[in-house]
PDB file of N, CA and C in Angstrom:
ATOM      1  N   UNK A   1      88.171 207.109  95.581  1.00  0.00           N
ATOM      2  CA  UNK A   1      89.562 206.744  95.286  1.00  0.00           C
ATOM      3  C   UNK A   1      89.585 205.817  94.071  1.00  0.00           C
ATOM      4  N   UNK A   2      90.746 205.946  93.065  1.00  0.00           N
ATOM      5  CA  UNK A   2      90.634 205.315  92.366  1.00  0.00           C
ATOM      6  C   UNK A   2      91.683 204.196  92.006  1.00  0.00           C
ATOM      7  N   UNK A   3      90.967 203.368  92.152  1.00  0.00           N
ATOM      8  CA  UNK A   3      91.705 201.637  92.047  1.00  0.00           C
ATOM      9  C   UNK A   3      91.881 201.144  90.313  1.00  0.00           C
ATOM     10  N   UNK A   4      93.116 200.893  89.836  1.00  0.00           N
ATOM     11  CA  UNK A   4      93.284 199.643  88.723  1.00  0.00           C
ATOM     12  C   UNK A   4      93.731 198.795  89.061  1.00  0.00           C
ATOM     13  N   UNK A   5      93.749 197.714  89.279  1.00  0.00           N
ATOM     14  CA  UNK A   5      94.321 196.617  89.801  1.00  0.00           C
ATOM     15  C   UNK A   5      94.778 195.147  88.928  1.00  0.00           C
ATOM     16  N   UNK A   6      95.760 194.613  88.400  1.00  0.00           N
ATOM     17  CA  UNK A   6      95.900 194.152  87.413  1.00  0.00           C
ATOM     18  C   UNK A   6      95.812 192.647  88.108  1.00  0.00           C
ATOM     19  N   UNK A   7      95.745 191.572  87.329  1.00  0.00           N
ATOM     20  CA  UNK A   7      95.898 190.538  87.510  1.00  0.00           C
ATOM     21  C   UNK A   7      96.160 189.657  86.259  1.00  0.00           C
ATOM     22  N   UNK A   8      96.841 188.643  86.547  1.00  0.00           N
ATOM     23  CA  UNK A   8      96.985 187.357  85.274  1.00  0.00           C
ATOM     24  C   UNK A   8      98.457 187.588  84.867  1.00  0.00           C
ATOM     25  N   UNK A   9      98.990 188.266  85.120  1.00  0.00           N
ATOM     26  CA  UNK A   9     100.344 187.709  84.927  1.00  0.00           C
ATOM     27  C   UNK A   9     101.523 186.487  85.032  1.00  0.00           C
ATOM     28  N   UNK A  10     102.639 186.562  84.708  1.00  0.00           N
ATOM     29  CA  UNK A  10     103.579 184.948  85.264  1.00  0.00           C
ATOM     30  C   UNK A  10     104.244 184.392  84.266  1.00  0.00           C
ATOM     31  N   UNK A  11     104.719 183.344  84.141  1.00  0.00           N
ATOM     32  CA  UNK A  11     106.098 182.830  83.735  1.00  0.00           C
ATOM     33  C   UNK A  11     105.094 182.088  82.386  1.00  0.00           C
ATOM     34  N   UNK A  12     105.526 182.002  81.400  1.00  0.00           N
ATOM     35  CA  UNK A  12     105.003 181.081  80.362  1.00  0.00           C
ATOM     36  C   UNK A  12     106.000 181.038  79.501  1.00  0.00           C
ATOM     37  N   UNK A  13     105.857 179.967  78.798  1.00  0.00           N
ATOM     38  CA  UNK A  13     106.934 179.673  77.868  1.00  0.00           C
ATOM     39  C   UNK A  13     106.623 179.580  76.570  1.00  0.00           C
ATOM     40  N   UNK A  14     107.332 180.366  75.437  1.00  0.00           N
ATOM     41  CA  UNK A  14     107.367 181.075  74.449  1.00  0.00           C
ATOM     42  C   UNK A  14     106.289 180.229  73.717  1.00  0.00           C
ATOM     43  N   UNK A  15     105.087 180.522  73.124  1.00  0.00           N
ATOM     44  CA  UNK A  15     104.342 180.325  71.981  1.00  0.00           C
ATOM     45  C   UNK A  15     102.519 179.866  73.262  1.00  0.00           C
ATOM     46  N   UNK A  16     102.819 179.790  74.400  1.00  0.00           N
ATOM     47  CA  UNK A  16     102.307 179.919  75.167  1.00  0.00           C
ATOM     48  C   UNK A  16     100.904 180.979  75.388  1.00  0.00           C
ATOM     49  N   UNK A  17      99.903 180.744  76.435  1.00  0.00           N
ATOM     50  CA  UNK A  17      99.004 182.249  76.559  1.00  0.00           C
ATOM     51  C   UNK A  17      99.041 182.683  77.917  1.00  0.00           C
ATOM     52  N   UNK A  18      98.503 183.823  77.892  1.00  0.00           N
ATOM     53  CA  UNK A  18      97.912 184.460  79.491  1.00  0.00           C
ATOM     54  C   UNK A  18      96.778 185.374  78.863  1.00  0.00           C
ATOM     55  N   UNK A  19      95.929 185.656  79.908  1.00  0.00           N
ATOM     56  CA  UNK A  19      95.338 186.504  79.876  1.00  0.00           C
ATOM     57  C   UNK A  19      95.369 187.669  81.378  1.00  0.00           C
ATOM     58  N   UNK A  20      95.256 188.799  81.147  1.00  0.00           N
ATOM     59  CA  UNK A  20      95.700 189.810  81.969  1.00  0.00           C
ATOM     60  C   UNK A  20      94.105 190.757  82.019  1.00  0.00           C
ATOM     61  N   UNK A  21      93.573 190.790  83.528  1.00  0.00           N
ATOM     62  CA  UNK A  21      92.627 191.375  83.361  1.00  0.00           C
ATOM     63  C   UNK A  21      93.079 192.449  84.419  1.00  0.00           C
ATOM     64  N   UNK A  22      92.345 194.137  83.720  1.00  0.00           N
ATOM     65  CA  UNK A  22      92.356 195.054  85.043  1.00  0.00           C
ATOM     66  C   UNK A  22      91.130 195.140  85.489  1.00  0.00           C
ATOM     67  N   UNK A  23      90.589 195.273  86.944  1.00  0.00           N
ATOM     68  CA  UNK A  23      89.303 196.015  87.589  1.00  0.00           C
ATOM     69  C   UNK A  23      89.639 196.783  87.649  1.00  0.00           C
ATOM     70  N   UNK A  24      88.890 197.910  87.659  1.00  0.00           N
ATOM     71  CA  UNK A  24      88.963 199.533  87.594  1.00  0.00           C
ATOM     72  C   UNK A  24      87.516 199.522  88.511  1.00  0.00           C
ATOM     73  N   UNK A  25      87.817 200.938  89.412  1.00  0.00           N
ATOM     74  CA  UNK A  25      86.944 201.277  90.482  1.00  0.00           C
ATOM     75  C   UNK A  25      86.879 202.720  90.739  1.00  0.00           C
ATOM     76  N   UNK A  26      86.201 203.612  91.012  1.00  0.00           N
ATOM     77  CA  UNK A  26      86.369 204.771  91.412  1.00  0.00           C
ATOM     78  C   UNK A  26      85.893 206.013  90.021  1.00  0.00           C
ATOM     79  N   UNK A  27      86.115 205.554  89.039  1.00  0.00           N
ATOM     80  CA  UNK A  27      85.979 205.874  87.990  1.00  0.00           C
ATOM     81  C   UNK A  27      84.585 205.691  87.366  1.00  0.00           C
ATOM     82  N   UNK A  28      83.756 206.433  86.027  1.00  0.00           N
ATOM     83  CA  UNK A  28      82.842 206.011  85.414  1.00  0.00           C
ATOM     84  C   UNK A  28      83.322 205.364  84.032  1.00  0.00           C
ATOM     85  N   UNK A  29      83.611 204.136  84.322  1.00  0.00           N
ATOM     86  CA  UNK A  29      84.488 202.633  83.654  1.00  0.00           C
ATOM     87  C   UNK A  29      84.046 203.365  82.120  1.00  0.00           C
ATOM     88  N   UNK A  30      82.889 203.304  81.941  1.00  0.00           N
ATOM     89  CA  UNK A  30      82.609 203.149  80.419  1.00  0.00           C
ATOM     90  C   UNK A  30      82.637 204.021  79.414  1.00  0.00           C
ATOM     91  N   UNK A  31      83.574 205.182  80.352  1.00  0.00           N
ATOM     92  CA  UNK A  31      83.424 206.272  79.524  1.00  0.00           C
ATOM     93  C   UNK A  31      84.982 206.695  79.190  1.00  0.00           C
ATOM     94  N   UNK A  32      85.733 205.757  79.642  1.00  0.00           N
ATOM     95  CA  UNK A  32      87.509 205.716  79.949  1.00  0.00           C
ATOM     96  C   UNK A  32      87.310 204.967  78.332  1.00  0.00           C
ATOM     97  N   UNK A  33      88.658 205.380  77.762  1.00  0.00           N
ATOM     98  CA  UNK A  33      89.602 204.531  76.697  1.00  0.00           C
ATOM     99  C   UNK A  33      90.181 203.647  77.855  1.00  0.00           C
ATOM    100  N   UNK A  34      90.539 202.861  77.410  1.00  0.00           N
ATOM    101  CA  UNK A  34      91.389 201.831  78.660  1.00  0.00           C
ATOM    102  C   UNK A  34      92.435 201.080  77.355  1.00  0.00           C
ATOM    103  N   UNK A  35      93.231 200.749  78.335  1.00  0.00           N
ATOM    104  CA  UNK A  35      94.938 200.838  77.707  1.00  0.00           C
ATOM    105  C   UNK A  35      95.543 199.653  78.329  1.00  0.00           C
ATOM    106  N   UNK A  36      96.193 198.706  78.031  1.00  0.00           N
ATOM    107  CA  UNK A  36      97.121 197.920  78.008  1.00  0.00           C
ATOM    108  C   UNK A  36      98.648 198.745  77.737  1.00  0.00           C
ATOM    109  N   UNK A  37      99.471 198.492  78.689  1.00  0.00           N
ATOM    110  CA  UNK A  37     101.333 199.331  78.256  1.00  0.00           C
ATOM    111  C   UNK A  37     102.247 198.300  78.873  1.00  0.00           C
ATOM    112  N   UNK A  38     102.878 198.407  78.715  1.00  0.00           N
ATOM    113  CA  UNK A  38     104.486 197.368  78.854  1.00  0.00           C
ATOM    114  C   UNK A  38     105.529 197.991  78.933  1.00  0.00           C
ATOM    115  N   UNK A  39     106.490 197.940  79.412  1.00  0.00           N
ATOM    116  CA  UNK A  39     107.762 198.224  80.032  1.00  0.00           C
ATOM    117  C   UNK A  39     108.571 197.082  80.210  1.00  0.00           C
ATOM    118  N   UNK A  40     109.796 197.016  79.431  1.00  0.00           N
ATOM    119  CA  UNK A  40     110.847 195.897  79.734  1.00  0.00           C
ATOM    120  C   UNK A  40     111.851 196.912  80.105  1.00  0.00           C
ATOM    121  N   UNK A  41     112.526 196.099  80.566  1.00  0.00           N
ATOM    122  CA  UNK A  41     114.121 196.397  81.524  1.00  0.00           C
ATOM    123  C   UNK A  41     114.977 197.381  80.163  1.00  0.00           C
ATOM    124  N   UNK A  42     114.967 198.761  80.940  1.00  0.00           N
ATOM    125  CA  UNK A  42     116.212 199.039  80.164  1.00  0.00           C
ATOM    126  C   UNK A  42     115.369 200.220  78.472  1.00  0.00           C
ATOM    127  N   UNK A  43     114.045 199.908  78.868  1.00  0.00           N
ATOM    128  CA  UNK A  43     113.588 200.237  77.726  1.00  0.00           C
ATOM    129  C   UNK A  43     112.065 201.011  77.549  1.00  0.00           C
ATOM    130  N   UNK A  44     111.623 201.683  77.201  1.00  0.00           N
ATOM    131  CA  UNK A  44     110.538 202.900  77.404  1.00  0.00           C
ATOM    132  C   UNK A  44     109.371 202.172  77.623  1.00  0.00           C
ATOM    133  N   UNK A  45     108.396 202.558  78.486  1.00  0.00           N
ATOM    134  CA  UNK A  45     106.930 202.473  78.283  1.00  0.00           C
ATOM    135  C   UNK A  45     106.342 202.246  76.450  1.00  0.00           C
ATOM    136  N   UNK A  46     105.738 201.327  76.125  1.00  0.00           N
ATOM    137  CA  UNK A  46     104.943 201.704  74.973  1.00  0.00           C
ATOM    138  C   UNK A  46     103.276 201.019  75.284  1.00  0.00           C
ATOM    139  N   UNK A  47     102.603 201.856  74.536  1.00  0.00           N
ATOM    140  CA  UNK A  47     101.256 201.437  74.260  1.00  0.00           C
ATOM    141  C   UNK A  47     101.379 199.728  73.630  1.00  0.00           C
ATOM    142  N   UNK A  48     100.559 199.110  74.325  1.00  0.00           N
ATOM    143  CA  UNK A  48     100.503 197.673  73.530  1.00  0.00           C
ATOM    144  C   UNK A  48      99.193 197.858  72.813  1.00  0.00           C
ATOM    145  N   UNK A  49      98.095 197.903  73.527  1.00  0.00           N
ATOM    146  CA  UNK A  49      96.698 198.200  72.950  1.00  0.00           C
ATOM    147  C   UNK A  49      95.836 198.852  73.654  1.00  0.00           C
ATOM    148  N   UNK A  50      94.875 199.465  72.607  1.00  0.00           N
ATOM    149  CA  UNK A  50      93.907 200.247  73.754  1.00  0.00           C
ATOM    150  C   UNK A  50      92.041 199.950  73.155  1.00  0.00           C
ATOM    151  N   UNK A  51      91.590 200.115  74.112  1.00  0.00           N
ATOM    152  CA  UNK A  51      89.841 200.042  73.563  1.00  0.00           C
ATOM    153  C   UNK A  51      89.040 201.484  73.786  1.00  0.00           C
ATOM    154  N   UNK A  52      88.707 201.788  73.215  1.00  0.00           N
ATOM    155  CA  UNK A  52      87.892 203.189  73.201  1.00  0.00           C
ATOM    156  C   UNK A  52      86.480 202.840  74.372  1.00  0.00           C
ATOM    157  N   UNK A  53      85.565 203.644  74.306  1.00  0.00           N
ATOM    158  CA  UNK A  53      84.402 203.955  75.281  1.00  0.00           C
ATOM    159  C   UNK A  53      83.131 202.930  74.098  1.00  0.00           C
ATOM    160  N   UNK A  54      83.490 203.600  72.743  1.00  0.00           N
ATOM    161  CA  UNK A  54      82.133 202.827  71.658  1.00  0.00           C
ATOM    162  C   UNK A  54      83.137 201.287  71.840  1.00  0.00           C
ATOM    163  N   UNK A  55      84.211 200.483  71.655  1.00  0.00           N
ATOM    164  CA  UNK A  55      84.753 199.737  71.310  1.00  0.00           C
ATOM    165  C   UNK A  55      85.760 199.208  70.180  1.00  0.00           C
ATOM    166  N   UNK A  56      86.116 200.667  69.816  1.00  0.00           N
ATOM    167  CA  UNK A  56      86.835 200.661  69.122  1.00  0.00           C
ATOM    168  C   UNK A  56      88.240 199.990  69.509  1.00  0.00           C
ATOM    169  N   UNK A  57      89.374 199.319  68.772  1.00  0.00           N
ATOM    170  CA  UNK A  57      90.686 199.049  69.176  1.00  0.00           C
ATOM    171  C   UNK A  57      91.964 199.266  68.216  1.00  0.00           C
ATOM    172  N   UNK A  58      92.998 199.342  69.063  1.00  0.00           N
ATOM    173  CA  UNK A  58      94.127 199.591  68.199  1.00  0.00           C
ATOM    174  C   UNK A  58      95.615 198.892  69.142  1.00  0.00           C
ATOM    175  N   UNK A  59      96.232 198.249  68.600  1.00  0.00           N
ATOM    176  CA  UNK A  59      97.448 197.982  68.716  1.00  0.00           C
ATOM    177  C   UNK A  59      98.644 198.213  68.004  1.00  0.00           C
ATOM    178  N   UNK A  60      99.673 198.009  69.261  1.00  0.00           N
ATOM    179  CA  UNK A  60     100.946 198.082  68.446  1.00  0.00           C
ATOM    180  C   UNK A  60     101.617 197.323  67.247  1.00  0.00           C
ATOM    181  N   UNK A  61     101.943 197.442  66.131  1.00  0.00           N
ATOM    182  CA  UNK A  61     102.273 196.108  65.289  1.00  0.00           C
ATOM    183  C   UNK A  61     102.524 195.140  65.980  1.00  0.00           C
ATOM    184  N   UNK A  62     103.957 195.088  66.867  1.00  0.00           N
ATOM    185  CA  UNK A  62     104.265 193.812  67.131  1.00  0.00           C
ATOM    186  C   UNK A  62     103.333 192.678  67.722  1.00  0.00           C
ATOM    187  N   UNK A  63     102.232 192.904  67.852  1.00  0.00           N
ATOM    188  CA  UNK A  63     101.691 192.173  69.180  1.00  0.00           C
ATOM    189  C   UNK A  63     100.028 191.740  67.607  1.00  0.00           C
ATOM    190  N   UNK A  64     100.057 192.671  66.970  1.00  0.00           N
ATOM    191  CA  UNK A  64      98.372 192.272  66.143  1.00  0.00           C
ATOM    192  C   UNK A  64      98.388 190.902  65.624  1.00  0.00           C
ATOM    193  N   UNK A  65      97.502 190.299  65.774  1.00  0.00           N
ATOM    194  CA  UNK A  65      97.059 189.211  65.076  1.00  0.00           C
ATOM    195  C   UNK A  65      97.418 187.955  66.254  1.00  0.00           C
ATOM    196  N   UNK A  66      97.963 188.353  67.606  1.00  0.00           N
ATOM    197  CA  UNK A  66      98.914 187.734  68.520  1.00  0.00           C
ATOM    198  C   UNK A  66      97.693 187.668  69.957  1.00  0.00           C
ATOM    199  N   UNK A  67      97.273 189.240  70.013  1.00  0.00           N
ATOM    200  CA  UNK A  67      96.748 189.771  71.695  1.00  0.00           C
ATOM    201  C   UNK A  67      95.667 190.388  70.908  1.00  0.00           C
ATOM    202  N   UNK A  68      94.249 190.285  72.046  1.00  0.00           N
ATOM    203  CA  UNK A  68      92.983 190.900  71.775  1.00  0.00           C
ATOM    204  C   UNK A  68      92.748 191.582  73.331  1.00  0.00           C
ATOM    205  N   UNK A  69      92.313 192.720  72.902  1.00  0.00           N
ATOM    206  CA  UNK A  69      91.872 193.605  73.837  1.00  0.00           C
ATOM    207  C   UNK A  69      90.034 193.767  73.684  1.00  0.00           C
ATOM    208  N   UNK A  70      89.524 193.503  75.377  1.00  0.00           N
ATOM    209  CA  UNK A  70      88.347 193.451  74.928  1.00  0.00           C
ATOM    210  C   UNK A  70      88.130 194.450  76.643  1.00  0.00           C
ATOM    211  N   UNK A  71      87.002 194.750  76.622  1.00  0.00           N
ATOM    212  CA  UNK A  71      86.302 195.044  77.932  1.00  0.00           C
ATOM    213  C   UNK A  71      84.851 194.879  78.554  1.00  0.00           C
ATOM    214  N   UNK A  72      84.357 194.724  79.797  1.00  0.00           N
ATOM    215  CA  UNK A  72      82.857 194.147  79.965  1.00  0.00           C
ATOM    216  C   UNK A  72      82.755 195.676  80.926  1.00  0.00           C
ATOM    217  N   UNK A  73      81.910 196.239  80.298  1.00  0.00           N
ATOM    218  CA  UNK A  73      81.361 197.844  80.840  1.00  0.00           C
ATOM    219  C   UNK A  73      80.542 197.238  82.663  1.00  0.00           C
ATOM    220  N   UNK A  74      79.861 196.293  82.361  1.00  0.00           N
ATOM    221  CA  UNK A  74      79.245 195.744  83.729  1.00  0.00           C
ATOM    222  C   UNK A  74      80.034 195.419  84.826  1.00  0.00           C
ATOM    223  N   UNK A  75      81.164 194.850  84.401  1.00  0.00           N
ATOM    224  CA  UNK A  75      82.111 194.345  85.251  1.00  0.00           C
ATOM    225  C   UNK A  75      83.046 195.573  85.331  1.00  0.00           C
ATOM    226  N   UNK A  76      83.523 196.154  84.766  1.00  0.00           N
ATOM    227  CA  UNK A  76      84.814 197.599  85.140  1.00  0.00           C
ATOM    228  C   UNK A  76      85.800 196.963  84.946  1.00  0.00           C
ATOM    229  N   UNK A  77      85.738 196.274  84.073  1.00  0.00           N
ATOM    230  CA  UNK A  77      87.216 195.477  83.647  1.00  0.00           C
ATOM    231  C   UNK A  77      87.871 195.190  82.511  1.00  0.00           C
ATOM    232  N   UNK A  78      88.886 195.299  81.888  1.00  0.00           N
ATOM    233  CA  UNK A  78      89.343 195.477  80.481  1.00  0.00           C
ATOM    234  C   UNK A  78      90.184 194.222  80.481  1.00  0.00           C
ATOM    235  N   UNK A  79      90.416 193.617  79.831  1.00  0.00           N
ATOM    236  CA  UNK A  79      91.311 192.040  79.782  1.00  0.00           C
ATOM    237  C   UNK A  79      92.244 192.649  78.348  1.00  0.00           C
ATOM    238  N   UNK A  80      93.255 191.730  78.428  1.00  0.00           N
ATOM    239  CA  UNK A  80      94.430 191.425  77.365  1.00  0.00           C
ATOM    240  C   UNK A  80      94.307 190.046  77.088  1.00  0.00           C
ATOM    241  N   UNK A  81      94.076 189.644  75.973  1.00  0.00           N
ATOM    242  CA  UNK A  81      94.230 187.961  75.435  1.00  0.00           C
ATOM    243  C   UNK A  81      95.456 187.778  74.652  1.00  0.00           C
ATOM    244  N   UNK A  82      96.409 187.177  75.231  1.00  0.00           N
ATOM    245  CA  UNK A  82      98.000 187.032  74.957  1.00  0.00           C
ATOM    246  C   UNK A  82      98.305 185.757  74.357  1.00  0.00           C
ATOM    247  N   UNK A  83      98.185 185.842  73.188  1.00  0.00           N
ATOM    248  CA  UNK A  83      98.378 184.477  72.811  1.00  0.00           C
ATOM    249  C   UNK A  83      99.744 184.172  71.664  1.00  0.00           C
ATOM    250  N   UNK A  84     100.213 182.999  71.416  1.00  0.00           N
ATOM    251  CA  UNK A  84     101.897 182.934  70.597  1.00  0.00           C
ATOM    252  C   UNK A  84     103.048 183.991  71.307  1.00  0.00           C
ATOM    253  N   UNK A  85     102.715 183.390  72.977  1.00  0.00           N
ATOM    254  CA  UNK A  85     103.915 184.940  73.054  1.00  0.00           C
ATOM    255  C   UNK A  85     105.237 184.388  72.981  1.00  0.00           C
ATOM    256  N   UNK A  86     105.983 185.471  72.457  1.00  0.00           N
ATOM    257  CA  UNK A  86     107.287 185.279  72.683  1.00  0.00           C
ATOM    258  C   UNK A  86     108.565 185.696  73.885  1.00  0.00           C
ATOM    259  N   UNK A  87     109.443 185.402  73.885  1.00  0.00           N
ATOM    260  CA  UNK A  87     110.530 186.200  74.672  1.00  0.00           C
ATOM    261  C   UNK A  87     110.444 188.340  74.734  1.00  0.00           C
ATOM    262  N   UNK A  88     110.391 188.240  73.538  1.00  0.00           N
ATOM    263  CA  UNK A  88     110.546 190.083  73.134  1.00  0.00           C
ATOM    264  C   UNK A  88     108.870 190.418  74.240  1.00  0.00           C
ATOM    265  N   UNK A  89     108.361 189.703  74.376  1.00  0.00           N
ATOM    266  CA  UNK A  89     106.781 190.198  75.164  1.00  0.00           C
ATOM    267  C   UNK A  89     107.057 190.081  76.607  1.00  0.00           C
ATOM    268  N   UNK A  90     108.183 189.646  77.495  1.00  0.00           N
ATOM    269  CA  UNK A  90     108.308 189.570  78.802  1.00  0.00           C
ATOM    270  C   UNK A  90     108.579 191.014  78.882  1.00  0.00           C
ATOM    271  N   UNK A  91     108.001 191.693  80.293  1.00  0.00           N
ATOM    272  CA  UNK A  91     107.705 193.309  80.144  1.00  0.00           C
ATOM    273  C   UNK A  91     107.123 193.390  81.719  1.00  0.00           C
ATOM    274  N   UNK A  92     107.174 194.132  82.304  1.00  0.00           N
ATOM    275  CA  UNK A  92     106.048 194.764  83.076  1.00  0.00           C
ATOM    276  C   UNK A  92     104.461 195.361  82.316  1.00  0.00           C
ATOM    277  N   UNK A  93     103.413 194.580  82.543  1.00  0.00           N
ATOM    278  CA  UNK A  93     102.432 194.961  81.944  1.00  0.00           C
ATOM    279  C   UNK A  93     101.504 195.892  82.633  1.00  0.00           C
ATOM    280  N   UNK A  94     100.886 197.223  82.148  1.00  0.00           N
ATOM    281  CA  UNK A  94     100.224 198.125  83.610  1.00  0.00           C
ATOM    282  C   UNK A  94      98.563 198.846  82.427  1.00  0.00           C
ATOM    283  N   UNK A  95      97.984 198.326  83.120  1.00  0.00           N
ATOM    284  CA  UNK A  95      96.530 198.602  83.137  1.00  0.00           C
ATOM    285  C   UNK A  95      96.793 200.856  83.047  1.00  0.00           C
ATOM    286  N   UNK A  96      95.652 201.243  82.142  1.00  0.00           N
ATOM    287  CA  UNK A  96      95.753 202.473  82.205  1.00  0.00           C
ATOM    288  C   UNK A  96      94.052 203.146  81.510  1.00  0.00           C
ATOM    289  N   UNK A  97      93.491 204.280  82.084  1.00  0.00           N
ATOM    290  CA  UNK A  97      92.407 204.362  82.397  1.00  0.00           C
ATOM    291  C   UNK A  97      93.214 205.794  81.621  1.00  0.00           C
ATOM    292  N   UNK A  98      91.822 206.295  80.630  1.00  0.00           N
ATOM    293  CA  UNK A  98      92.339 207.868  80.026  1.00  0.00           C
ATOM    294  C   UNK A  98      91.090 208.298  79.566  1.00  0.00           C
ATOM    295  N   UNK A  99      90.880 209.528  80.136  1.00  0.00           N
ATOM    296  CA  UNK A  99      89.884 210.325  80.029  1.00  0.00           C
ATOM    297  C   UNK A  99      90.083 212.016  79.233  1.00  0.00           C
ATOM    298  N   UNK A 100      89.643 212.313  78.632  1.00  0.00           N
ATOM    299  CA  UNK A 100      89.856 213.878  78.497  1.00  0.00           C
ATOM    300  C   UNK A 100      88.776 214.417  77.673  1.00  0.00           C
ATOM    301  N   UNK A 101      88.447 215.563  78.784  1.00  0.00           N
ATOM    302  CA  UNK A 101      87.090 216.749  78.743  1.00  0.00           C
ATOM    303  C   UNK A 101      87.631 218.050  79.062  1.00  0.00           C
ATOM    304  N   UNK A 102      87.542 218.775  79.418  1.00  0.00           N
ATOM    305  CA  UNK A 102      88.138 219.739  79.795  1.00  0.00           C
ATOM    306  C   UNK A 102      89.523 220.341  80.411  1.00  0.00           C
ATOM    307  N   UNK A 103      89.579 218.754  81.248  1.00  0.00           N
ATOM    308  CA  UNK A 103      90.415 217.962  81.777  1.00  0.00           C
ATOM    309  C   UNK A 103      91.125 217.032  80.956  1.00  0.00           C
ATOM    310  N   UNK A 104      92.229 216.301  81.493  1.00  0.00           N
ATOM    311  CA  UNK A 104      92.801 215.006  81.237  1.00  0.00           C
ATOM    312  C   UNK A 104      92.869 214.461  82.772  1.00  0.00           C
ATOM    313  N   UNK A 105      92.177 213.183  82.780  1.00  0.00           N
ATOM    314  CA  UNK A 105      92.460 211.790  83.276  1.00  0.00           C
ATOM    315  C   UNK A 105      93.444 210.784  82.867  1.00  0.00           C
ATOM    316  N   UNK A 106      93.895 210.738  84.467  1.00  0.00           N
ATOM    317  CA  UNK A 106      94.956 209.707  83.642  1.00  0.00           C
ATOM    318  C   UNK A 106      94.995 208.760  84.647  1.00  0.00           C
ATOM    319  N   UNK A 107      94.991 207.136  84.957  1.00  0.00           N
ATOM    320  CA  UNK A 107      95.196 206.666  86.076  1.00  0.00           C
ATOM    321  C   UNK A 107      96.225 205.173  85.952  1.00  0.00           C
ATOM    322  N   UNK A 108      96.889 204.838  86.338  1.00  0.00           N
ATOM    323  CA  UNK A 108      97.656 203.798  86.174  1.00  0.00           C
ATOM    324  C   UNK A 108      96.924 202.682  87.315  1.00  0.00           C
ATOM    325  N   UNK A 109      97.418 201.122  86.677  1.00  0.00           N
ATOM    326  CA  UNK A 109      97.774 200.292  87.834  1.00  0.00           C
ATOM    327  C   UNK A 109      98.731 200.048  88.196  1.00  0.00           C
ATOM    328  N   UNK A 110      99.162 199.201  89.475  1.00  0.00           N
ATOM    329  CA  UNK A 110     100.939 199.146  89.760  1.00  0.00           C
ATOM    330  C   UNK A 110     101.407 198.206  89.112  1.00  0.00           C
ATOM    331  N   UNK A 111     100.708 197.270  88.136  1.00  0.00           N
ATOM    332  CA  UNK A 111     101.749 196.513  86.910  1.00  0.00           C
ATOM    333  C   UNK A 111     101.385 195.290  87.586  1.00  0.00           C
ATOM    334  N   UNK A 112     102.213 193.994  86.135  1.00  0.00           N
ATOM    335  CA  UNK A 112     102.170 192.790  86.535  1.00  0.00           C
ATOM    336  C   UNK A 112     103.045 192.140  85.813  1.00  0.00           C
ATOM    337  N   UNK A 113     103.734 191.426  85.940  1.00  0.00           N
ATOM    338  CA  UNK A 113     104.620 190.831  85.463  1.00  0.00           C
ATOM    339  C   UNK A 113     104.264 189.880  84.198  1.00  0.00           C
ATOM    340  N   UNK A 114     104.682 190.065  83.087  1.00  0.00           N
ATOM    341  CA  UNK A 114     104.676 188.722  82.487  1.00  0.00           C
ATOM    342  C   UNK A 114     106.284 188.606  81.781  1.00  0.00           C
ATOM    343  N   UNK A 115     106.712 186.891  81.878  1.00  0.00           N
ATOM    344  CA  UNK A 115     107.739 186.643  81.934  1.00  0.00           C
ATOM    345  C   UNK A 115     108.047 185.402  80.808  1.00  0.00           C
ATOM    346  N   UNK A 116     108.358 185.734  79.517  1.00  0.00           N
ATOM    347  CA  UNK A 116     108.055 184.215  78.453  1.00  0.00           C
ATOM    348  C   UNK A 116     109.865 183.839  78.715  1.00  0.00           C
ATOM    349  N   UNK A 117     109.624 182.605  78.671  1.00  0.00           N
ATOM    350  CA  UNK A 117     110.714 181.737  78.769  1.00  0.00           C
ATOM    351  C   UNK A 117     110.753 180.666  78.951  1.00  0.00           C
ATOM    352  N   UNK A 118     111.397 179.787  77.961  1.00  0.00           N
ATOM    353  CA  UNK A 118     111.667 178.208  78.288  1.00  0.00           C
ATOM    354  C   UNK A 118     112.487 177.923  79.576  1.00  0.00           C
TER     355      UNK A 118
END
């Protein structure tokens, strides 16, 4: 069965950090792209950032030079480093696991809140 499970979310106030880590289980971790996505009220899913299998990364403009996406292959876990956040960054944040071979993999976590506000 396969588990993402997010953690590190919560209330911070604008210029503030968090860091957001997923465990991933069930899966062969190191061979997934793994994905950071966000969802605010009212408004679409987007990619925030993602890390490839070699370590490659890519983010959305708004967020570069702001959030680092890293992952530890030993541990099965991909982190978000959230740093100067603002208001526009409060979102539902959801861990995402993507595979494709013959197949496509796709696996979500059930999200975590982060919430910037004075």
């Amino acid at each position: 069965q396969v588990q993402l499970v997010e953690s590190g979310g919560g209330l911070v106030q604008p210029g503030g950090s968090l860091r957001l880590s997923c465990a991933a289980s069930g899966i062969a971790f190191s061979f997934y792209v793994m994905g950071w996505y966000r969802q605010a009220p009212g408004k679409q899913r987007e990619l925030v950032a993602a890390v490839t299998s070699g370590g490659g990364t890519n983010y959305v403009d708004s967020v570069k030079g702001r959030f680092t996406i890293s992952r530890d292959n030993a541990k099965n876990t991909v982190y978000l480093q959230m740093n100067s956040l603002k208001p526009e960054d409060t979102a539902v944040y959801y861990c995402n696991a993507h595979r494709s071979l013959t197949a496509v993999y796709d696996y979500w976590g059930q999200g975590t809140q982060v919430t910037v506000s004075s």
